[in-house]
PDB file of N, CA and C in Angstrom:
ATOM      1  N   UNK A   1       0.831  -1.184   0.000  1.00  0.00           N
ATOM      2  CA  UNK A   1       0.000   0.000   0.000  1.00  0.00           C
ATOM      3  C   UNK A   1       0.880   1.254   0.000  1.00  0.00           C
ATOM      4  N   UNK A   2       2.155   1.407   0.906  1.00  0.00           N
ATOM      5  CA  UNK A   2       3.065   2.353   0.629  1.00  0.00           C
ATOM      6  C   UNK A   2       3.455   2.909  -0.764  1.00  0.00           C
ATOM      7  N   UNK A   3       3.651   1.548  -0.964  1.00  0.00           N
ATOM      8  CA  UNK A   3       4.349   1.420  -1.976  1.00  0.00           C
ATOM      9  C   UNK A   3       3.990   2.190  -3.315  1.00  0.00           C
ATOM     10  N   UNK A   4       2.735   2.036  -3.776  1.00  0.00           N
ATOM     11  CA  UNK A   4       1.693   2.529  -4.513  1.00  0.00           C
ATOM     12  C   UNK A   4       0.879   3.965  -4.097  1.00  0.00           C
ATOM     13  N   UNK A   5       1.161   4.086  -2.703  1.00  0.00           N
ATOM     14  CA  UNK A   5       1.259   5.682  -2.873  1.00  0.00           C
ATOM     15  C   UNK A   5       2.809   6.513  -3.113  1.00  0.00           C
ATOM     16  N   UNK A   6       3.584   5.876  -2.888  1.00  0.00           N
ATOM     17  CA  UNK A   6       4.965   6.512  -3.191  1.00  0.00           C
ATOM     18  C   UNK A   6       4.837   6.926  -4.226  1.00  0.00           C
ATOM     19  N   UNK A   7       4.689   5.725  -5.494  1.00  0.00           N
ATOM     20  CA  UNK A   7       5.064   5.686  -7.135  1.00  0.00           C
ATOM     21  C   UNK A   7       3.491   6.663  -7.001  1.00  0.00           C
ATOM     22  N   UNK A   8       2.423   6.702  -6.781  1.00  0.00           N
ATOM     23  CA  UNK A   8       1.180   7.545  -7.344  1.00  0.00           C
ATOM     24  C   UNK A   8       2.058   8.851  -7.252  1.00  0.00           C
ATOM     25  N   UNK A   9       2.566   9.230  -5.898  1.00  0.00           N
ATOM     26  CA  UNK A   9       2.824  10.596  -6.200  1.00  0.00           C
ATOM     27  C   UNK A   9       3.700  11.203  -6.692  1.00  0.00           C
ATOM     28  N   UNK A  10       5.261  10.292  -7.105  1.00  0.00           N
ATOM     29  CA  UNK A  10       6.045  10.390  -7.782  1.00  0.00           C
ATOM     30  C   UNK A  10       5.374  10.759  -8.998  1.00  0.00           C
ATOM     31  N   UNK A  11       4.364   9.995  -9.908  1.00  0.00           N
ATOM     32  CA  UNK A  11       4.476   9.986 -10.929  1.00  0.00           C
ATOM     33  C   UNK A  11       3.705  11.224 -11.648  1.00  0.00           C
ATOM     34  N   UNK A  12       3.158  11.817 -10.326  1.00  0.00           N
ATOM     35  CA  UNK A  12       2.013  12.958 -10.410  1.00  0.00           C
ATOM     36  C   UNK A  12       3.405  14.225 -10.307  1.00  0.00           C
ATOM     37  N   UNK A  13       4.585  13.955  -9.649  1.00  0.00           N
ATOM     38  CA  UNK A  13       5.176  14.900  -9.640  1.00  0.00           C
ATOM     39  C   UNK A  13       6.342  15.036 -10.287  1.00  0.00           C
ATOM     40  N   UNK A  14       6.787  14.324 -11.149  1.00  0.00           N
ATOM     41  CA  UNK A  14       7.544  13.974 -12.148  1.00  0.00           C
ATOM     42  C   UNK A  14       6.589  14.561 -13.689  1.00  0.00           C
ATOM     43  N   UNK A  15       5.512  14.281 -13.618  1.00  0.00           N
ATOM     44  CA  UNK A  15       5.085  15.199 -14.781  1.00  0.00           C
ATOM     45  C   UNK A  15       4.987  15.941 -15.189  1.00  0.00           C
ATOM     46  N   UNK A  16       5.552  16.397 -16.206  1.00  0.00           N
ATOM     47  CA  UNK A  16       6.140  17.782 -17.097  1.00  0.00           C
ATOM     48  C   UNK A  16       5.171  18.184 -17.918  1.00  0.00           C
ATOM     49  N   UNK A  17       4.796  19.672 -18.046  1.00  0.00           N
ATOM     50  CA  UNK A  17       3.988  19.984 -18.995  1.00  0.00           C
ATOM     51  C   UNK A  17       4.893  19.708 -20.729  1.00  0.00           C
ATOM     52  N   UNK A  18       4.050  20.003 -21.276  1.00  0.00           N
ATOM     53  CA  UNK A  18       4.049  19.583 -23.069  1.00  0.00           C
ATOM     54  C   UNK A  18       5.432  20.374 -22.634  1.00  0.00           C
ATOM     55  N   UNK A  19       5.368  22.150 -22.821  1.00  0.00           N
ATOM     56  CA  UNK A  19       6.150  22.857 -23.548  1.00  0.00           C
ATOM     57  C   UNK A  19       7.551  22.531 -22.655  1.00  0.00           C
ATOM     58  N   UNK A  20       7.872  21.790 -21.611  1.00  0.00           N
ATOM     59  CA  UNK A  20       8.982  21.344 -20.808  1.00  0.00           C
ATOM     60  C   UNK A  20       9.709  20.305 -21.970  1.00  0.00           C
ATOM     61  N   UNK A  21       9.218  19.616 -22.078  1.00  0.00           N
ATOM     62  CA  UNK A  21       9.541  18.062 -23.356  1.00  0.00           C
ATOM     63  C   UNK A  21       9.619  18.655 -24.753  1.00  0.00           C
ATOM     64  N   UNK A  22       9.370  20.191 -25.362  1.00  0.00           N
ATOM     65  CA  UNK A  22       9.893  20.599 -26.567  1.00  0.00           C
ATOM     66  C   UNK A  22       8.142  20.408 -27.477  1.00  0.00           C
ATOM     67  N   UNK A  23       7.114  19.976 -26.512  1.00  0.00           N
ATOM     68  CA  UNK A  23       5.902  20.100 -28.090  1.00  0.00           C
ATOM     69  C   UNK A  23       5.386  21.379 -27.580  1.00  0.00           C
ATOM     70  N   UNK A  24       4.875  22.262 -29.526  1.00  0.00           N
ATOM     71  CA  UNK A  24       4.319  22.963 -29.226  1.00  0.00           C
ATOM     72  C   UNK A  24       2.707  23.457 -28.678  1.00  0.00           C
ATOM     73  N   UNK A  25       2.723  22.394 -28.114  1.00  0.00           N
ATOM     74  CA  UNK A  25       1.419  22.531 -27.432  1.00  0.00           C
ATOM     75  C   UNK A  25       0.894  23.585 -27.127  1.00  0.00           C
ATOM     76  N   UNK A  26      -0.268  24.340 -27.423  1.00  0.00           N
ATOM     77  CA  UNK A  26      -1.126  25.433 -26.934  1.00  0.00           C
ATOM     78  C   UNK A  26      -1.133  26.281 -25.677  1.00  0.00           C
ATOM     79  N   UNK A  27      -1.932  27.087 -25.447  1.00  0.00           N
ATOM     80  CA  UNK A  27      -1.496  27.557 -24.308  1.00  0.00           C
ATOM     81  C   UNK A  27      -2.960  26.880 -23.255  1.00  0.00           C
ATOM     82  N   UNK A  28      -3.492  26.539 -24.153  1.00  0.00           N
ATOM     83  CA  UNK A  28      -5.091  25.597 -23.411  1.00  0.00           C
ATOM     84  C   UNK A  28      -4.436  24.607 -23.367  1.00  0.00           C
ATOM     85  N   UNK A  29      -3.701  24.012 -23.830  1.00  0.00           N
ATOM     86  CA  UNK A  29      -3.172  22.120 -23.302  1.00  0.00           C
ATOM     87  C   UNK A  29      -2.314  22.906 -22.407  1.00  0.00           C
ATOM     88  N   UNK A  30      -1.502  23.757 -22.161  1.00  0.00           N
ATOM     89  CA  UNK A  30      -0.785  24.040 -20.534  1.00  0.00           C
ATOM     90  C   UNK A  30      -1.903  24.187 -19.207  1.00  0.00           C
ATOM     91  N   UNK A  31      -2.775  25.192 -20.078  1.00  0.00           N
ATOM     92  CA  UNK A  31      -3.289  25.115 -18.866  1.00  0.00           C
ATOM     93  C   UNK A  31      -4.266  24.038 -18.229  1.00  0.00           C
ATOM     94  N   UNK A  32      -4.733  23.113 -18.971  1.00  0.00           N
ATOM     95  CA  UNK A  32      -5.585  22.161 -18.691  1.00  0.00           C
ATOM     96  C   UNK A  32      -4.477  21.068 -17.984  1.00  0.00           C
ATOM     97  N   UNK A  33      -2.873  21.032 -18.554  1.00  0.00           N
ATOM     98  CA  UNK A  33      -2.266  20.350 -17.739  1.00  0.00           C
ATOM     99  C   UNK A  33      -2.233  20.356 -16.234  1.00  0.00           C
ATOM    100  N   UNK A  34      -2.352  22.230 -15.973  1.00  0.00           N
ATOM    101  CA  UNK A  34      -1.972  22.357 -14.761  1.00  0.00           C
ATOM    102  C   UNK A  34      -2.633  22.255 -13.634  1.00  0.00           C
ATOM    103  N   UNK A  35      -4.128  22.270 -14.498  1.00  0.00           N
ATOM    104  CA  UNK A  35      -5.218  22.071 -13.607  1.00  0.00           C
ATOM    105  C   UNK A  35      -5.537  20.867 -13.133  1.00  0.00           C
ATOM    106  N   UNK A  36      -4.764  19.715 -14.615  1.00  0.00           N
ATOM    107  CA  UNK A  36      -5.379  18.250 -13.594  1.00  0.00           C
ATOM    108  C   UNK A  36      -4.088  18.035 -13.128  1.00  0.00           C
ATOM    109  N   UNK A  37      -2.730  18.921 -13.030  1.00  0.00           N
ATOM    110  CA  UNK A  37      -1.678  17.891 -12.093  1.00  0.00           C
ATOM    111  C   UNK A  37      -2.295  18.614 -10.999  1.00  0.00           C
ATOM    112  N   UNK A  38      -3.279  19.774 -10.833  1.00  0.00           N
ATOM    113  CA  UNK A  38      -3.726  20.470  -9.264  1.00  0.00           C
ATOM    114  C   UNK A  38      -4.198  19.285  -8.414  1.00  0.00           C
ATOM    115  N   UNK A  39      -5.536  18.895  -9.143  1.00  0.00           N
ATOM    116  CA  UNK A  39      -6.465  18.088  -8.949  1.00  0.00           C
ATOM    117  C   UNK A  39      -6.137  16.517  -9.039  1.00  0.00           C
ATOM    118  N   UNK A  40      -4.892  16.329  -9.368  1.00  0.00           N
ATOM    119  CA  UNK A  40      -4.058  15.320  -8.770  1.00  0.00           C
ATOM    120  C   UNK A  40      -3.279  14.958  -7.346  1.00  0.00           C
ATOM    121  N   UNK A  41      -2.879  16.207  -7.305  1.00  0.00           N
ATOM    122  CA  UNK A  41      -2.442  16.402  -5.960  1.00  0.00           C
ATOM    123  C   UNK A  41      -3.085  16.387  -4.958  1.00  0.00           C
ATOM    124  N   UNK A  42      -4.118  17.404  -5.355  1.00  0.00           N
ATOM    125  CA  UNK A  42      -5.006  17.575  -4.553  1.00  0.00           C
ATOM    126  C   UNK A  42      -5.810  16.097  -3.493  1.00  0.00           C
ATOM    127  N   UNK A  43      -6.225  15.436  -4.994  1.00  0.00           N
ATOM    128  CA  UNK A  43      -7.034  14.493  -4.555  1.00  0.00           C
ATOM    129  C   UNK A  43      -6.021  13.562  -3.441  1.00  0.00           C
ATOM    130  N   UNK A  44      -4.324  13.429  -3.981  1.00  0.00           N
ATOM    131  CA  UNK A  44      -3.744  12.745  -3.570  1.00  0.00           C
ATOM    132  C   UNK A  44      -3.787  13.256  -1.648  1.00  0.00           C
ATOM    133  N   UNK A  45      -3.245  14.569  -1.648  1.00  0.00           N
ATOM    134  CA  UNK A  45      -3.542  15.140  -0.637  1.00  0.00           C
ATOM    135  C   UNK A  45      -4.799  14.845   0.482  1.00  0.00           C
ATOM    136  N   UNK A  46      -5.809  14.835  -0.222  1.00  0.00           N
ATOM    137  CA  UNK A  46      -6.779  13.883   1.087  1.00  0.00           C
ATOM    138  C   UNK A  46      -6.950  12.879   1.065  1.00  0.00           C
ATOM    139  N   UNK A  47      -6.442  12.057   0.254  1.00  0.00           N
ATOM    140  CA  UNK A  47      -6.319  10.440   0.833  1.00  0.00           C
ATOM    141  C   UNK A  47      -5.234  10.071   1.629  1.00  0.00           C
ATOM    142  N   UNK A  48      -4.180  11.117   1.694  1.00  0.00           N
ATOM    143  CA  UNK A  48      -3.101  10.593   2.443  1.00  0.00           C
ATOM    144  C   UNK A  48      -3.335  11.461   3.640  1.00  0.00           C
ATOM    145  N   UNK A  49      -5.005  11.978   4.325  1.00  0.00           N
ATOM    146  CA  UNK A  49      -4.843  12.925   5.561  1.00  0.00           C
ATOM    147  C   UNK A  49      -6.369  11.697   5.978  1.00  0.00           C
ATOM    148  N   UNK A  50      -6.531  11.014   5.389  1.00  0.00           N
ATOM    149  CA  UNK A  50      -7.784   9.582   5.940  1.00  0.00           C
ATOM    150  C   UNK A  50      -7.248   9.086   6.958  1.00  0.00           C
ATOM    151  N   UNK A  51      -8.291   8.387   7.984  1.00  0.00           N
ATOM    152  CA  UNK A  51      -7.291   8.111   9.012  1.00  0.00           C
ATOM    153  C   UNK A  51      -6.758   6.848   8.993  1.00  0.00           C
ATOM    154  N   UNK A  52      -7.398   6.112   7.737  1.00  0.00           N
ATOM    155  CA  UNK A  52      -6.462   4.935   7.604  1.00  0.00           C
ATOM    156  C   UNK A  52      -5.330   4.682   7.015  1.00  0.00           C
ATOM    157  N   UNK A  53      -5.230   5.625   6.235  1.00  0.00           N
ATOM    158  CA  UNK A  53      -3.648   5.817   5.683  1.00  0.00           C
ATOM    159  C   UNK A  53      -2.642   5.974   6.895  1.00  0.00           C
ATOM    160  N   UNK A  54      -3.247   7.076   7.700  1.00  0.00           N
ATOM    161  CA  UNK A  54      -2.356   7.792   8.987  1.00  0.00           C
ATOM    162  C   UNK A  54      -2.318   6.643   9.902  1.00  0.00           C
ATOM    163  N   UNK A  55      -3.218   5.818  10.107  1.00  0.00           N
ATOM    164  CA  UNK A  55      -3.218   4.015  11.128  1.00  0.00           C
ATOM    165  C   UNK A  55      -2.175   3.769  10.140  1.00  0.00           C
ATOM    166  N   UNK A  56      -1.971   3.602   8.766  1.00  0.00           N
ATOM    167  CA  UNK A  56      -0.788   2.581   8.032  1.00  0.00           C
ATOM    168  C   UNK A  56       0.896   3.068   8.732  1.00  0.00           C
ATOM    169  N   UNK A  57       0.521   4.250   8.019  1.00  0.00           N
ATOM    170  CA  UNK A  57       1.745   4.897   8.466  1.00  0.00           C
ATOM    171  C   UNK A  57       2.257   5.047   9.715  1.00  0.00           C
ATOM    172  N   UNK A  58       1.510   5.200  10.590  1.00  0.00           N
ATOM    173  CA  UNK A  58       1.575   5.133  12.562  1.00  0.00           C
ATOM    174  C   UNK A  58       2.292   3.715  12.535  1.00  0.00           C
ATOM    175  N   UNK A  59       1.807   2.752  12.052  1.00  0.00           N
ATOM    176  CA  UNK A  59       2.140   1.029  12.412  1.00  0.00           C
ATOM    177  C   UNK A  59       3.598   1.267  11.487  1.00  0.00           C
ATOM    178  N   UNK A  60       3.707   1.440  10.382  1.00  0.00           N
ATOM    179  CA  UNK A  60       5.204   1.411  10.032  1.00  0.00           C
ATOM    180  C   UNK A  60       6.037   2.055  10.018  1.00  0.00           C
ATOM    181  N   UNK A  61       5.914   3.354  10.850  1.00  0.00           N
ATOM    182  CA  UNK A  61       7.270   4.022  11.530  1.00  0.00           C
ATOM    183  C   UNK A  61       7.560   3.364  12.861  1.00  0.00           C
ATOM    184  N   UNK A  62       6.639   2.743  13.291  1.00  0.00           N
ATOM    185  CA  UNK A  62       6.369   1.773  14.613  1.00  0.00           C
ATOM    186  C   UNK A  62       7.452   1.265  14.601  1.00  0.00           C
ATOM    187  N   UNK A  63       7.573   0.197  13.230  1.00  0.00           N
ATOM    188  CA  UNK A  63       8.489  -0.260  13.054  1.00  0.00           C
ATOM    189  C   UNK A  63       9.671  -0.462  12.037  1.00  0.00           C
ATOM    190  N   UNK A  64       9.498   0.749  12.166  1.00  0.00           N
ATOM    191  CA  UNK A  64      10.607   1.601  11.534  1.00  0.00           C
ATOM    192  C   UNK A  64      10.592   0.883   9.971  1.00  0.00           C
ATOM    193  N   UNK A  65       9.557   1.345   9.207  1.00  0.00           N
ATOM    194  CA  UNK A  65       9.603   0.341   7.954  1.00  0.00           C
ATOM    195  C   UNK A  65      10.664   1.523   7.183  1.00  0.00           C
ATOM    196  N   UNK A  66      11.238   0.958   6.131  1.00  0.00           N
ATOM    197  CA  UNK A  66      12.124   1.275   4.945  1.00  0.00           C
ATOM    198  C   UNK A  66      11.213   2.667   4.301  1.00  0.00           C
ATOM    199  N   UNK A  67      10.200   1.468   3.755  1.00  0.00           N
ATOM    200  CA  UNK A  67       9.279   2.784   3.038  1.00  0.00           C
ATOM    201  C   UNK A  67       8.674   4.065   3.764  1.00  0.00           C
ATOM    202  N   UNK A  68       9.222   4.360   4.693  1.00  0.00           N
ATOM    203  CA  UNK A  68       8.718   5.396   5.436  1.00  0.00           C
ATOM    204  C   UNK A  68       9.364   6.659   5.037  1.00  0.00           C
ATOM    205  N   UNK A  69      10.857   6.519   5.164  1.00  0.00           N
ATOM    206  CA  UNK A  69      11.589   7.827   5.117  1.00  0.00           C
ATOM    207  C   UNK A  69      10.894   8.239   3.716  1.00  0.00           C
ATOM    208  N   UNK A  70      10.632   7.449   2.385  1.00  0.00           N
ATOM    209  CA  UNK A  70      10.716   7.990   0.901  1.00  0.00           C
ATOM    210  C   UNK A  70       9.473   8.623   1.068  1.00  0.00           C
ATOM    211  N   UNK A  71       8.297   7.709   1.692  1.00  0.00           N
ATOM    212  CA  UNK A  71       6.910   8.364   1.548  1.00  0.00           C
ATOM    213  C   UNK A  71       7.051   9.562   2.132  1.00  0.00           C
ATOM    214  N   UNK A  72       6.961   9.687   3.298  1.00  0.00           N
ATOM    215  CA  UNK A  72       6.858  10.865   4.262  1.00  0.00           C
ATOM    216  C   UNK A  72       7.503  12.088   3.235  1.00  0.00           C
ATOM    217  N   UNK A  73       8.468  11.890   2.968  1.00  0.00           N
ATOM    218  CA  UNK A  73       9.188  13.064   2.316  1.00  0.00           C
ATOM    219  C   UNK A  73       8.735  13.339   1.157  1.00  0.00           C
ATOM    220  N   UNK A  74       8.061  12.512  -0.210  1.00  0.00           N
ATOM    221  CA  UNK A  74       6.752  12.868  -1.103  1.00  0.00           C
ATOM    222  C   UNK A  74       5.963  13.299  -0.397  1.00  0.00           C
ATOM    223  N   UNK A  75       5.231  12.926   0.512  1.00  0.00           N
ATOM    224  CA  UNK A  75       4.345  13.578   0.842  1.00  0.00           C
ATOM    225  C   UNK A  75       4.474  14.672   1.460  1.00  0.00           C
ATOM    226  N   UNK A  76       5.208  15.202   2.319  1.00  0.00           N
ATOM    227  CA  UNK A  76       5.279  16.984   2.407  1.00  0.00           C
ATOM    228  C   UNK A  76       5.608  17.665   1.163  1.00  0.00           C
ATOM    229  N   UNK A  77       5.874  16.922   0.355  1.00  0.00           N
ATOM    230  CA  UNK A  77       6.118  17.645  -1.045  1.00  0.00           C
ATOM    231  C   UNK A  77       5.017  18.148  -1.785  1.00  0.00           C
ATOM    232  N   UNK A  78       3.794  17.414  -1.643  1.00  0.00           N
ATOM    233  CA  UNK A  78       2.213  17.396  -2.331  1.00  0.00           C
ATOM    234  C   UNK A  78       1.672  18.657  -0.927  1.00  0.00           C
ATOM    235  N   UNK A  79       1.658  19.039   0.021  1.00  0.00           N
ATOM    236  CA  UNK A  79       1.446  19.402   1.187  1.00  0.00           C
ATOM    237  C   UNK A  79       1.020  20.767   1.081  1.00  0.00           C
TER     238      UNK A  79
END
């Protein structure tokens, strides 16, 4: 479950608009980009403030899981 929120938000924040990658994409495909990487975040943002995510995460800093340091630190990044 970490795991798959790590890579979700990596991959939401690794995405580059068009005119970053060289196409000349419009100035309506920028902005429609920017609105759904918002509403990416966004959404990502309250699933990772549920309190069962926050029970996941409570139990594996518990014990000190691996995937903790990478998540935690994406996630103040979306924040």
């Amino acid at each position: 479950v970490m795991i798959h929120w790590t890579r979700q938000i990596k991959a939401v924040l690794s995405a580059q608009p068009m005119s970053d990658i060289g196409d000349t994409s419009g100035l309506l495909e920028e902005i429609s980009f920017w609105k759904s990487r918002c509403a990416d975040l966004d959404s990502i943002s309250k699933q990772l403030q549920k309190p069962g995510v926050c029970h996941i995460e409570a139990i594996l800093q518990l014990y000190t899981s691996t995937y903790i340091p990478p998540f935690c630190k994406l996630a103040k990044q979306i924040q």
